[in-house]
C-alpha atoms as a PDB file:
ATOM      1  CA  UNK A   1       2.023   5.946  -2.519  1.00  0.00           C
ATOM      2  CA  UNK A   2      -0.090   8.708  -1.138  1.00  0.00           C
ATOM      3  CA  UNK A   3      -1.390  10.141   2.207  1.00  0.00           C
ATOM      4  CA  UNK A   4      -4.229  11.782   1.794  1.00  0.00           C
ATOM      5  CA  UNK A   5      -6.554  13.030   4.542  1.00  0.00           C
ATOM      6  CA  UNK A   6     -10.452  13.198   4.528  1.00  0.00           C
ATOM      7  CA  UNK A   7     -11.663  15.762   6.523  1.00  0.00           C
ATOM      8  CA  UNK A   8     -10.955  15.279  10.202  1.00  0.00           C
ATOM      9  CA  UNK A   9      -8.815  12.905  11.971  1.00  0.00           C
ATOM     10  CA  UNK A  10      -9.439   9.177  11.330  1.00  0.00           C
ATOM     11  CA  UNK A  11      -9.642   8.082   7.734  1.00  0.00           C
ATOM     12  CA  UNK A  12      -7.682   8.476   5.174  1.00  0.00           C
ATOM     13  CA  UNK A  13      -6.693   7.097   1.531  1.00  0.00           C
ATOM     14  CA  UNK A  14      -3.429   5.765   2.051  1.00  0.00           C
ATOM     15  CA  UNK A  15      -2.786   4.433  -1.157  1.00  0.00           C
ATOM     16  CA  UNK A  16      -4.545   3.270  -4.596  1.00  0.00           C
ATOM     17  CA  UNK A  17      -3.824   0.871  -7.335  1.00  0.00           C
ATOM     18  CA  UNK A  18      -5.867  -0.543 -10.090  1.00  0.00           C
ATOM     19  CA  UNK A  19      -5.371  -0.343 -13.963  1.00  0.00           C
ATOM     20  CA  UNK A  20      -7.739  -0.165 -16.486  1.00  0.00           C
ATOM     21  CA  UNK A  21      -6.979   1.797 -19.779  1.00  0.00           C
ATOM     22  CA  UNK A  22      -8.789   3.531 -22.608  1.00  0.00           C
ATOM     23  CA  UNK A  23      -6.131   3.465 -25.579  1.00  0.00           C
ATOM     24  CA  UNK A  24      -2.807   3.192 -24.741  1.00  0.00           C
ATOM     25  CA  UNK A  25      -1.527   4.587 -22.048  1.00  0.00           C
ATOM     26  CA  UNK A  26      -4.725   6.423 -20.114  1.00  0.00           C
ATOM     27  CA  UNK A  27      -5.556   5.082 -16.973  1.00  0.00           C
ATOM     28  CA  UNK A  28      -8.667   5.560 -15.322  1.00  0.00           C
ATOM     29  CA  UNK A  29      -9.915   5.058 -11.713  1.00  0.00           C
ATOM     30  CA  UNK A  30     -13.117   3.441 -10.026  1.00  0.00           C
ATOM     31  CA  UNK A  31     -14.530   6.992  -8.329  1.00  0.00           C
ATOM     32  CA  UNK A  32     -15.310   7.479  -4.244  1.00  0.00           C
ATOM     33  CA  UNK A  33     -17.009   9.652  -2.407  1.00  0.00           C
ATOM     34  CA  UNK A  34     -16.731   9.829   1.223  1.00  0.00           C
ATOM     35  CA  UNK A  35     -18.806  11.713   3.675  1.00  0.00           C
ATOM     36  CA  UNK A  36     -18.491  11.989   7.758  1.00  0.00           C
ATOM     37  CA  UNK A  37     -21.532  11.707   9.459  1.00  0.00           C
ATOM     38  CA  UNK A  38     -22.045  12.645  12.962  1.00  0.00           C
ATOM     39  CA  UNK A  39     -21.314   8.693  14.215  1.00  0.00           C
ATOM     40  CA  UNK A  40     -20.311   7.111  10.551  1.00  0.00           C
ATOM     41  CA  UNK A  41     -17.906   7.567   7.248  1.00  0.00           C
ATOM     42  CA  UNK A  42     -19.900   6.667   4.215  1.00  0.00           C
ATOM     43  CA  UNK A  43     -18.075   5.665   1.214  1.00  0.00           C
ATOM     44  CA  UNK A  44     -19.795   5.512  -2.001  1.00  0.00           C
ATOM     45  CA  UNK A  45     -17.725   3.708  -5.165  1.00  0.00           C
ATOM     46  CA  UNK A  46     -19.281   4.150  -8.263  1.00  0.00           C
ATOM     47  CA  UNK A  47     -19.315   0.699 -10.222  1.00  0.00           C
ATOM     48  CA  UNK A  48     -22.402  -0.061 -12.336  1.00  0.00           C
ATOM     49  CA  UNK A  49     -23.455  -3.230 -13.799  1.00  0.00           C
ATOM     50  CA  UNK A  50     -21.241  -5.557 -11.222  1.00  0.00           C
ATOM     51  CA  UNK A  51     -22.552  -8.469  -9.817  1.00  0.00           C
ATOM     52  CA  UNK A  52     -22.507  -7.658  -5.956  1.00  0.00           C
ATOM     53  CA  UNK A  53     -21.217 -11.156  -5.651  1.00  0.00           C
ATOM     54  CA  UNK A  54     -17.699 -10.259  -6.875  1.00  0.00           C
ATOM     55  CA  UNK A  55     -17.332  -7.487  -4.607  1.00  0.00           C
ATOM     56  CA  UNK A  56     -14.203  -8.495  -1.802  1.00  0.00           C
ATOM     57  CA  UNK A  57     -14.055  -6.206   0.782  1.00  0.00           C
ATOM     58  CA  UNK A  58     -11.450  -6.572   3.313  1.00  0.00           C
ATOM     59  CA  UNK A  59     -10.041  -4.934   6.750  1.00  0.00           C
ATOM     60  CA  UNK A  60      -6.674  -5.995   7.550  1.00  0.00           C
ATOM     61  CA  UNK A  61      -4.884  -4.132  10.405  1.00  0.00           C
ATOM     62  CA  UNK A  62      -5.455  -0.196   9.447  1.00  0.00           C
ATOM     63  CA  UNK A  63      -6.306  -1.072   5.646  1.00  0.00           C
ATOM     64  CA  UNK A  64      -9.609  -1.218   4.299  1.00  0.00           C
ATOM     65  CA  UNK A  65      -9.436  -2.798   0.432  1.00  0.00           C
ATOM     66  CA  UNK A  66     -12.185  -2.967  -1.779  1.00  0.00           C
ATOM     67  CA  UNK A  67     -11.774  -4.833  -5.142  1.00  0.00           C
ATOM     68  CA  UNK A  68     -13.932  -5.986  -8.190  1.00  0.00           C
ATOM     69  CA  UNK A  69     -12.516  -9.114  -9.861  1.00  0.00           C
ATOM     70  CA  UNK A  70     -14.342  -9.076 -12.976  1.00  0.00           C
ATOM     71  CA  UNK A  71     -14.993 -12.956 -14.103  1.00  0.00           C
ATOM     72  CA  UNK A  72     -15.725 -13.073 -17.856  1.00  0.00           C
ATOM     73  CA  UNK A  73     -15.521  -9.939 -19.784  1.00  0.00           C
ATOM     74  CA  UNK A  74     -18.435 -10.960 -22.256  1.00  0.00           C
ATOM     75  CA  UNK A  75     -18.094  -6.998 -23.434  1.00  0.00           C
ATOM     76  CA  UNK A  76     -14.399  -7.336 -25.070  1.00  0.00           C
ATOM     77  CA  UNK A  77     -15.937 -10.276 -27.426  1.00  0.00           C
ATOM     78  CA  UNK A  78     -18.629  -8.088 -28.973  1.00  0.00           C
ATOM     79  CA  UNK A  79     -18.100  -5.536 -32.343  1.00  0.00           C
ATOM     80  CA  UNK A  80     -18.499  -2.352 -30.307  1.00  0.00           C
ATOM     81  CA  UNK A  81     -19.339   0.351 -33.112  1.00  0.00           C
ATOM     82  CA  UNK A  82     -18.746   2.719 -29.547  1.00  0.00           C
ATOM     83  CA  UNK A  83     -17.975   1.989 -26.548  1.00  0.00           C
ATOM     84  CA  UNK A  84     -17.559   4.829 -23.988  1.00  0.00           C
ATOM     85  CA  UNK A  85     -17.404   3.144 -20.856  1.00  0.00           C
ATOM     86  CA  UNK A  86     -16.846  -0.654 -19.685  1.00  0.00           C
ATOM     87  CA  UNK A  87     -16.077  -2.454 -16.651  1.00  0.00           C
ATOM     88  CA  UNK A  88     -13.082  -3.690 -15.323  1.00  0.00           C
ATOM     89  CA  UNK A  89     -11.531  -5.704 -12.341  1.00  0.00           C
ATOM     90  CA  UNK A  90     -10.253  -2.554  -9.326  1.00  0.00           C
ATOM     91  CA  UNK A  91      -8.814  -2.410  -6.261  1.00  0.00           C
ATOM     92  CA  UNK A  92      -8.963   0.372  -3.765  1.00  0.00           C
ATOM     93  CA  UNK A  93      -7.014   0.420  -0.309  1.00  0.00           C
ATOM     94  CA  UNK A  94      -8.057   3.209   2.131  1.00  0.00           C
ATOM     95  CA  UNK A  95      -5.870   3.834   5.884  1.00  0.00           C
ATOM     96  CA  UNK A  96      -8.170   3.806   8.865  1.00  0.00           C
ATOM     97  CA  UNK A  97      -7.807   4.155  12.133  1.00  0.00           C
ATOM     98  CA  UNK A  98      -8.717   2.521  15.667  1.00  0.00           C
ATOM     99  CA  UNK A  99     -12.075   5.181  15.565  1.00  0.00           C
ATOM    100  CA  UNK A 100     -13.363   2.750  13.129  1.00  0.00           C
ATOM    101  CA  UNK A 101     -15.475   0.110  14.481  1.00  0.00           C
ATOM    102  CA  UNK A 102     -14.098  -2.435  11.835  1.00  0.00           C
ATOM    103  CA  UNK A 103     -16.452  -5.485  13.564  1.00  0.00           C
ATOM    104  CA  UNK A 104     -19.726  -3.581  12.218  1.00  0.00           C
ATOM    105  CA  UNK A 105     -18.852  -2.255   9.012  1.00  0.00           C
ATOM    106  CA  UNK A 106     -21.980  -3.049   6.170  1.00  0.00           C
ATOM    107  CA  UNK A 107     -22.098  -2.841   3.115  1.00  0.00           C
ATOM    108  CA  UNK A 108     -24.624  -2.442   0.296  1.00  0.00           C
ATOM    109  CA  UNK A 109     -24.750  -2.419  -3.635  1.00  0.00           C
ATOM    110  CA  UNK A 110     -28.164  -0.518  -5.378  1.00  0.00           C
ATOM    111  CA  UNK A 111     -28.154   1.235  -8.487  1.00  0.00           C
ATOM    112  CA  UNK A 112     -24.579   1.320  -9.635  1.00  0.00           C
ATOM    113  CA  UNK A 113     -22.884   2.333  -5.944  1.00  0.00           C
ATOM    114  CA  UNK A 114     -21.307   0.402  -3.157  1.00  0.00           C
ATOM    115  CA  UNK A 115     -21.915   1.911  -0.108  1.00  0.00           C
ATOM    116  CA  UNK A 116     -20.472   0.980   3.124  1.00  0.00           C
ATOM    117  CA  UNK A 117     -20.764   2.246   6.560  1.00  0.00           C
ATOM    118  CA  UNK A 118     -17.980   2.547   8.989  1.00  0.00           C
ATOM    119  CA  UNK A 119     -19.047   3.299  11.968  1.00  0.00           C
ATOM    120  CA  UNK A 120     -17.350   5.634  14.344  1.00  0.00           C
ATOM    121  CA  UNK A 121     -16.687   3.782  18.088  1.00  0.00           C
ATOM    122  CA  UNK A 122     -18.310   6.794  20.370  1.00  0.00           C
ATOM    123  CA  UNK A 123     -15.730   8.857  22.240  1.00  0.00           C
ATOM    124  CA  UNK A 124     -13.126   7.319  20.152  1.00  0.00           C
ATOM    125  CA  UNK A 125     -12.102  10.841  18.903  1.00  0.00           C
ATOM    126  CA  UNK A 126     -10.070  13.298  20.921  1.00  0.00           C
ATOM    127  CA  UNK A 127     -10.837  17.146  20.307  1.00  0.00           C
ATOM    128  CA  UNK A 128      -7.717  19.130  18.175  1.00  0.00           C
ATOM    129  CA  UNK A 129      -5.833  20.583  20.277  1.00  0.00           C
ATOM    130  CA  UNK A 130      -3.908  23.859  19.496  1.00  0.00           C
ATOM    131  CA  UNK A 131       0.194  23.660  20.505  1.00  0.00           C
ATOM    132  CA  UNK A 132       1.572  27.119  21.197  1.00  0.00           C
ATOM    133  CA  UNK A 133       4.736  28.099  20.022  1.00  0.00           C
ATOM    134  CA  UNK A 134       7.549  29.087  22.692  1.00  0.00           C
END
């Protein structure tokens, strides 16, 4: 498990877990990109040719999961002379916090990327403060 911040206080990726391998023992993950906005966090996941459909995502508590659960894998029954990328089942869990206004969080899937908006509830966040040392 790891805690790692996004720029300022209120999101976070808490932890990851999906597996899908090329050869052996090499495991590759489902990329994200995540940008503040002045009143949002947009997160961008980069999964092309999915069927919007099978896209779950879910806010329980201070998790937000996304996940892919990949139906038939027509791909792995063709004779692939190369195959450099193919698609997989994922899931990604992210921390939040109570600056997230979880009730209005959208989501869209164009070209390849699921984006979703999290809004940010206004005055949620507090200004850092700085702690002197005695």
């Amino acid at each position: 498990m790891c805690d790692n911040r996004f720029g300022r206080r209120g999101f976070g990726m808490r932890h990851d877990h999906y597996s899908r391998h090329f050869g052996p023992q090499r495991e590759f993950r489902v990329p994200v990109n995540i940008v503040r906005n002045d009143d949002s966090y947009e997160m961008l996941i980069f999964a092309p040719d999915r069927n919007k459909e099978d896209f779950k995502i879910n806010v329980q508590g201070l998790e937000l999961t996304i996940s892919y659960e990949l139906k038939d894998n027509l791909s792995e029954k063709r004779n692939w002379i190369r195959q450099e990328f193919s698609k997989s089942s994922f899931q990604r869990t992210f921390m939040i916090d109570n600056t997230v206004d979880t009730e209005n969080i959208s989501a869209q899937y164009n070209n390849g990327i699921l984006q979703l908006t999290l809004p940010i509830v206004p005055g949620s966040e507090k200004p850092a403060q700085e702690i002197n040392v005695n």
